[in-house]
Protein backbone atom coordinates (compact mmCIF):
# COMPACT_ATOMS: atom_id res chain seq x y z
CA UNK A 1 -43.75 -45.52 33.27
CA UNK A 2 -43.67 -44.30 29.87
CA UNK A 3 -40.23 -43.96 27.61
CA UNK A 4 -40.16 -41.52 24.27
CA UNK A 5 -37.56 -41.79 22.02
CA UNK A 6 -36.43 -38.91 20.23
CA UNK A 7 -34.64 -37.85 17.02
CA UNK A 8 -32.97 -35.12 17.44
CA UNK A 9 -30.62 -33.30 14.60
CA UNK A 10 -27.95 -31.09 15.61
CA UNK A 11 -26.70 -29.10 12.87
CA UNK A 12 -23.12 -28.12 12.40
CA UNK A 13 -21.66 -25.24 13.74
CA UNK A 14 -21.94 -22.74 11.57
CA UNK A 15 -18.33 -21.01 10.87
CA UNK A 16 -18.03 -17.34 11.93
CA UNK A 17 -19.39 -14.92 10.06
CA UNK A 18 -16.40 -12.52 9.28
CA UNK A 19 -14.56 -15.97 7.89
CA UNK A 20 -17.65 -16.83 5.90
CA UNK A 21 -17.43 -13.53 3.95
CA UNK A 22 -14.28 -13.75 3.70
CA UNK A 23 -14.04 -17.28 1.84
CA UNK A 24 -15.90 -15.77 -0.58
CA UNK A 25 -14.11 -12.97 -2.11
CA UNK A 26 -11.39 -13.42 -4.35
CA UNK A 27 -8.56 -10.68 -5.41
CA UNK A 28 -7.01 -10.48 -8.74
CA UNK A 29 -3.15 -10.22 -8.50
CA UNK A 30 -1.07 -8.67 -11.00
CA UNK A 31 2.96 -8.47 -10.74
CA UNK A 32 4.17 -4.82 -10.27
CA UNK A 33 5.56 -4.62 -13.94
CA UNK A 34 1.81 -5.56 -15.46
CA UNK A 35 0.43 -3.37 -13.20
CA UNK A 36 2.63 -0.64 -14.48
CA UNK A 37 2.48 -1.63 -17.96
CA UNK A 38 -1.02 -1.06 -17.64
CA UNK A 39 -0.45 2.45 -16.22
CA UNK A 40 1.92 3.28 -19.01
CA UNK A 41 3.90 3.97 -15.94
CA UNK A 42 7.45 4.18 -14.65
CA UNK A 43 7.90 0.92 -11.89
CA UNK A 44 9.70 4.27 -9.43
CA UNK A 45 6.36 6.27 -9.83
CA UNK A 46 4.31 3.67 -9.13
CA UNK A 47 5.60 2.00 -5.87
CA UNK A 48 6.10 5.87 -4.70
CA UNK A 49 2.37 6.46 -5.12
CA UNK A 50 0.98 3.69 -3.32
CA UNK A 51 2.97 3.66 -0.61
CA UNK A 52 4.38 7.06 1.68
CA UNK A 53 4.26 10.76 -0.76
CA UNK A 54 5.37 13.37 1.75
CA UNK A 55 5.23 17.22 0.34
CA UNK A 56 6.62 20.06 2.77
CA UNK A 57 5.24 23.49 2.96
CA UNK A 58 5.16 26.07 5.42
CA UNK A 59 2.32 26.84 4.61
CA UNK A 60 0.67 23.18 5.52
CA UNK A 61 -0.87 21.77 8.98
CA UNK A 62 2.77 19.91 9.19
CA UNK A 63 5.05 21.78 7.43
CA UNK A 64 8.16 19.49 7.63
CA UNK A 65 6.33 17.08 5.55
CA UNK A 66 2.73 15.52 4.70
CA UNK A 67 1.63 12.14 3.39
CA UNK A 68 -0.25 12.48 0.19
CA UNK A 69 0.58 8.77 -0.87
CA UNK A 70 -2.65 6.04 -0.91
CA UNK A 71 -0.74 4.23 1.62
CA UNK A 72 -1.57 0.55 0.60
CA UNK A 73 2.14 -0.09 1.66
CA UNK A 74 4.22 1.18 4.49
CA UNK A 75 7.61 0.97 6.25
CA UNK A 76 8.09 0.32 9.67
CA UNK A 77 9.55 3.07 11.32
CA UNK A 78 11.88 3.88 14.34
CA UNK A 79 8.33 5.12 16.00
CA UNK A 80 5.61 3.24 14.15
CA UNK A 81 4.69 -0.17 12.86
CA UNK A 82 4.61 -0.87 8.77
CA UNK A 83 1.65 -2.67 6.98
CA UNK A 84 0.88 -3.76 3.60
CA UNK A 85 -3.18 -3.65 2.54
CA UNK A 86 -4.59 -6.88 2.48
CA UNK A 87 -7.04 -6.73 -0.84
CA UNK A 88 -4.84 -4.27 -2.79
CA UNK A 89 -1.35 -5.27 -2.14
CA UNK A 90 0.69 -8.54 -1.35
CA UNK A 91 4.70 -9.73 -1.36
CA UNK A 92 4.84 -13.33 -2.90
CA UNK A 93 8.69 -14.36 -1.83
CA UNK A 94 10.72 -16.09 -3.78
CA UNK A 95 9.74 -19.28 -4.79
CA UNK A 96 5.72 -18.36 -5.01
CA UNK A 97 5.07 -18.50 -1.47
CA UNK A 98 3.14 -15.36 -0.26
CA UNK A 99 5.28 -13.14 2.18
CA UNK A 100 4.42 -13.41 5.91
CA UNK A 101 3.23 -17.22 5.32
CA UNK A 102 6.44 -18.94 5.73
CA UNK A 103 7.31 -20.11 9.38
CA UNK A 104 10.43 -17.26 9.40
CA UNK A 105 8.20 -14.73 8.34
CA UNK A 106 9.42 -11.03 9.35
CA UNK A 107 7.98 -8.77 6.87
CA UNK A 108 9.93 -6.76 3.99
CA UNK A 109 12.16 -3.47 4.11
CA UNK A 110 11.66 -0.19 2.34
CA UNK A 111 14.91 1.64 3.68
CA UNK A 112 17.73 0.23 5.65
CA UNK A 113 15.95 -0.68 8.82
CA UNK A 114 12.54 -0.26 8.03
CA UNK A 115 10.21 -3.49 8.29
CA UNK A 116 7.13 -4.17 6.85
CA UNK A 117 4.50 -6.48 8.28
CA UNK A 118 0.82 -7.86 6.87
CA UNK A 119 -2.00 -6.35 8.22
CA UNK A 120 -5.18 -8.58 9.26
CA UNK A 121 -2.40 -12.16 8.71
CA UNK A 122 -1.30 -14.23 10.95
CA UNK A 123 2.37 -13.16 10.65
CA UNK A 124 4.45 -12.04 13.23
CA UNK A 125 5.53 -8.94 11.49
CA UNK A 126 9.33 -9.03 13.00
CA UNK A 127 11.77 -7.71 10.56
CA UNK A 128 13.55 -10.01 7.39
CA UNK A 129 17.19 -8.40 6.49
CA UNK A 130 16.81 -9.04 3.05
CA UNK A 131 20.12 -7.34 2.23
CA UNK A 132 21.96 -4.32 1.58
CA UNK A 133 19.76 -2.46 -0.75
CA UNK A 134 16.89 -1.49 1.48
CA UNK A 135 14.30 -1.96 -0.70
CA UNK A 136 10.89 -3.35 -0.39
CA UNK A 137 10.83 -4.20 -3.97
CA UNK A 138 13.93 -5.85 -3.52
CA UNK A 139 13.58 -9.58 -3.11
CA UNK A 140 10.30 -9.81 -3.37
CA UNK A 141 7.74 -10.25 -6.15
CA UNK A 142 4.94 -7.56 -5.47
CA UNK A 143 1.33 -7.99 -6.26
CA UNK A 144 -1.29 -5.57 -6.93
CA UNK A 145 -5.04 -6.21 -7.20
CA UNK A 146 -7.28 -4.70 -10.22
CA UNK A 147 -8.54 -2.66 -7.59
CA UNK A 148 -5.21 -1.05 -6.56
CA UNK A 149 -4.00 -0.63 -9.88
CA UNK A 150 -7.85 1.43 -10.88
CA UNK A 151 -6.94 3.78 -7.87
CA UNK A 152 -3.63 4.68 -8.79
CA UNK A 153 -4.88 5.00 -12.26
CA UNK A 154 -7.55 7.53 -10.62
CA UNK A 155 -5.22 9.41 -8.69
CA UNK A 156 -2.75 9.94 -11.77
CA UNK A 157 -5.83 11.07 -13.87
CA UNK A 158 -6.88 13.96 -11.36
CA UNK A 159 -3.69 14.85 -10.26
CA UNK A 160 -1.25 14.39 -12.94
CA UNK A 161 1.41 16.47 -12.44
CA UNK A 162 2.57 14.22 -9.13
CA UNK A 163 3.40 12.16 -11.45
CA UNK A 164 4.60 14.05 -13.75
CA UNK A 165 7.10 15.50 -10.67
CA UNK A 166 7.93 12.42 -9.40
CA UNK A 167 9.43 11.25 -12.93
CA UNK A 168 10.77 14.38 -13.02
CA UNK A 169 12.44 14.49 -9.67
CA UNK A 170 13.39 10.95 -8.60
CA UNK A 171 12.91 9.82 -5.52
CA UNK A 172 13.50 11.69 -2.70
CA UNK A 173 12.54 11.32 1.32
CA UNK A 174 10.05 15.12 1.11
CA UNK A 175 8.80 16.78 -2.00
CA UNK A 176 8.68 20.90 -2.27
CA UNK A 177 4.95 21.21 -2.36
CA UNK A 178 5.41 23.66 -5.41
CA UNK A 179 7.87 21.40 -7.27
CA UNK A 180 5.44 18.77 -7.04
CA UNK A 181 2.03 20.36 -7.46
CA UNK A 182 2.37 23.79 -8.80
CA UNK A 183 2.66 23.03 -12.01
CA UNK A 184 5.90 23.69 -14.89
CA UNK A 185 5.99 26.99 -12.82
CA UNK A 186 6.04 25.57 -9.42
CA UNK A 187 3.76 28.21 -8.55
CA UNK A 188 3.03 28.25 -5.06
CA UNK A 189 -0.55 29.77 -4.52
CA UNK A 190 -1.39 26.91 -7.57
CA UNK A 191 0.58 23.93 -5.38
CA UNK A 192 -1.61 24.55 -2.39
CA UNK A 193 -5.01 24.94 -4.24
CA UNK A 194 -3.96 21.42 -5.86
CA UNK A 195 -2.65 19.89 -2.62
CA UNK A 196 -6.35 21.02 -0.98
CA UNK A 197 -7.84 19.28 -3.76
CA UNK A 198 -5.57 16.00 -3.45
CA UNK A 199 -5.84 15.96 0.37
CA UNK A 200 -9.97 16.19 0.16
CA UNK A 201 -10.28 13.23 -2.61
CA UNK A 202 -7.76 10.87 -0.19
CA UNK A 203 -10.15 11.31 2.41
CA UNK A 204 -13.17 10.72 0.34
């Protein structure tokens, strides 16, 4: 009868690929006010742009109102769930901890019961009352990544006159499509030639 003895190696288990990219990218955060600082813009424009823009028209596919914000931040509501963009966007609560990490984590508000949860975390996403004001800027210290703050930068340079309205016209639940896009004139015909333009680069 003849014994071998063998060395054998096992290697470790190799983590999972998705968490392996993942551990090796790392986002720049800047507070809302640098970001805007940055921008040369007002802290109102800014958290209007990258979260929901509606314009009504008509003369659009939905004419009680369509989104022509980027979206890296949402509310929850009555009928759909809120999100903010992990990469471009994060709420650090107070104290430094990021929002959504704590062991009450609920999310943020945007209007009086709206919620706001973290998309692609491991929070629960229930809703936080954080008080009477509503806001999701309220209570929160807001983060944006380089990369957030180039694409609002982008959208402002092709399409400045949303800001320009927006400044101009506070903030508001539905924008006139000409009062935001068709110019000192608020020409129509103009407001829906830009808002083709606007919706085309959001999809790009």
């Amino acid at each position: 009868e003849v014994k071998l003895t063998l060395d054998v190696t096992i290697p470790e288990a190799e983590p999972p690929f998705a968490k392996a990219i993942a551990a090796t990218v790392v986002d720049t955060y800047v507070p809302l006010k640098v970001a805007c600082r940055a921008l040369g813009m007002r802290v109102s424009v800014f958290k209007q742009l990258v979260g929901s823009l509606r314009v009504a028209d008509e003369r659009l596919a939905e004419p009680r109102g369509v989104d022509v914000g980027l979206q890296l931040m949402q509310p929850t509501l009555r009928h759909s769930d809120g999100y903010q963009l992990l990469g471009y966007v994060r709420g650090v609560a107070a104290g430094g901890q990021e929002e959504g990490k704590d062991e009450d984590d609920t999310g943020v508000k945007w209007f009086d019961g709206d919620t706001l949860k973290i998309v692609g975390d491991v929070a629960d996403g229930e809703a936080r009352d954080e008080g009477q004001d509503g806001d999701a800027f309220v209570g929160v210290e807001w983060e944006f990544t380089t990369k957030a703050v180039g694409l609002v930068g982008e959208y402002v340079r092709r399409f400045p006159e949303v800001a320009e309205g927006l400044d101009r016209l506070g903030r508001m639940r539905a924008y006139d499509l000409g009062d935001l896009l068709g110019g000192p004139a608020g020409d129509g015909e103009v407001a829906l030639a830009r808002y083709e333009e606007l919706a085309d680069w959001l999809k790009a």
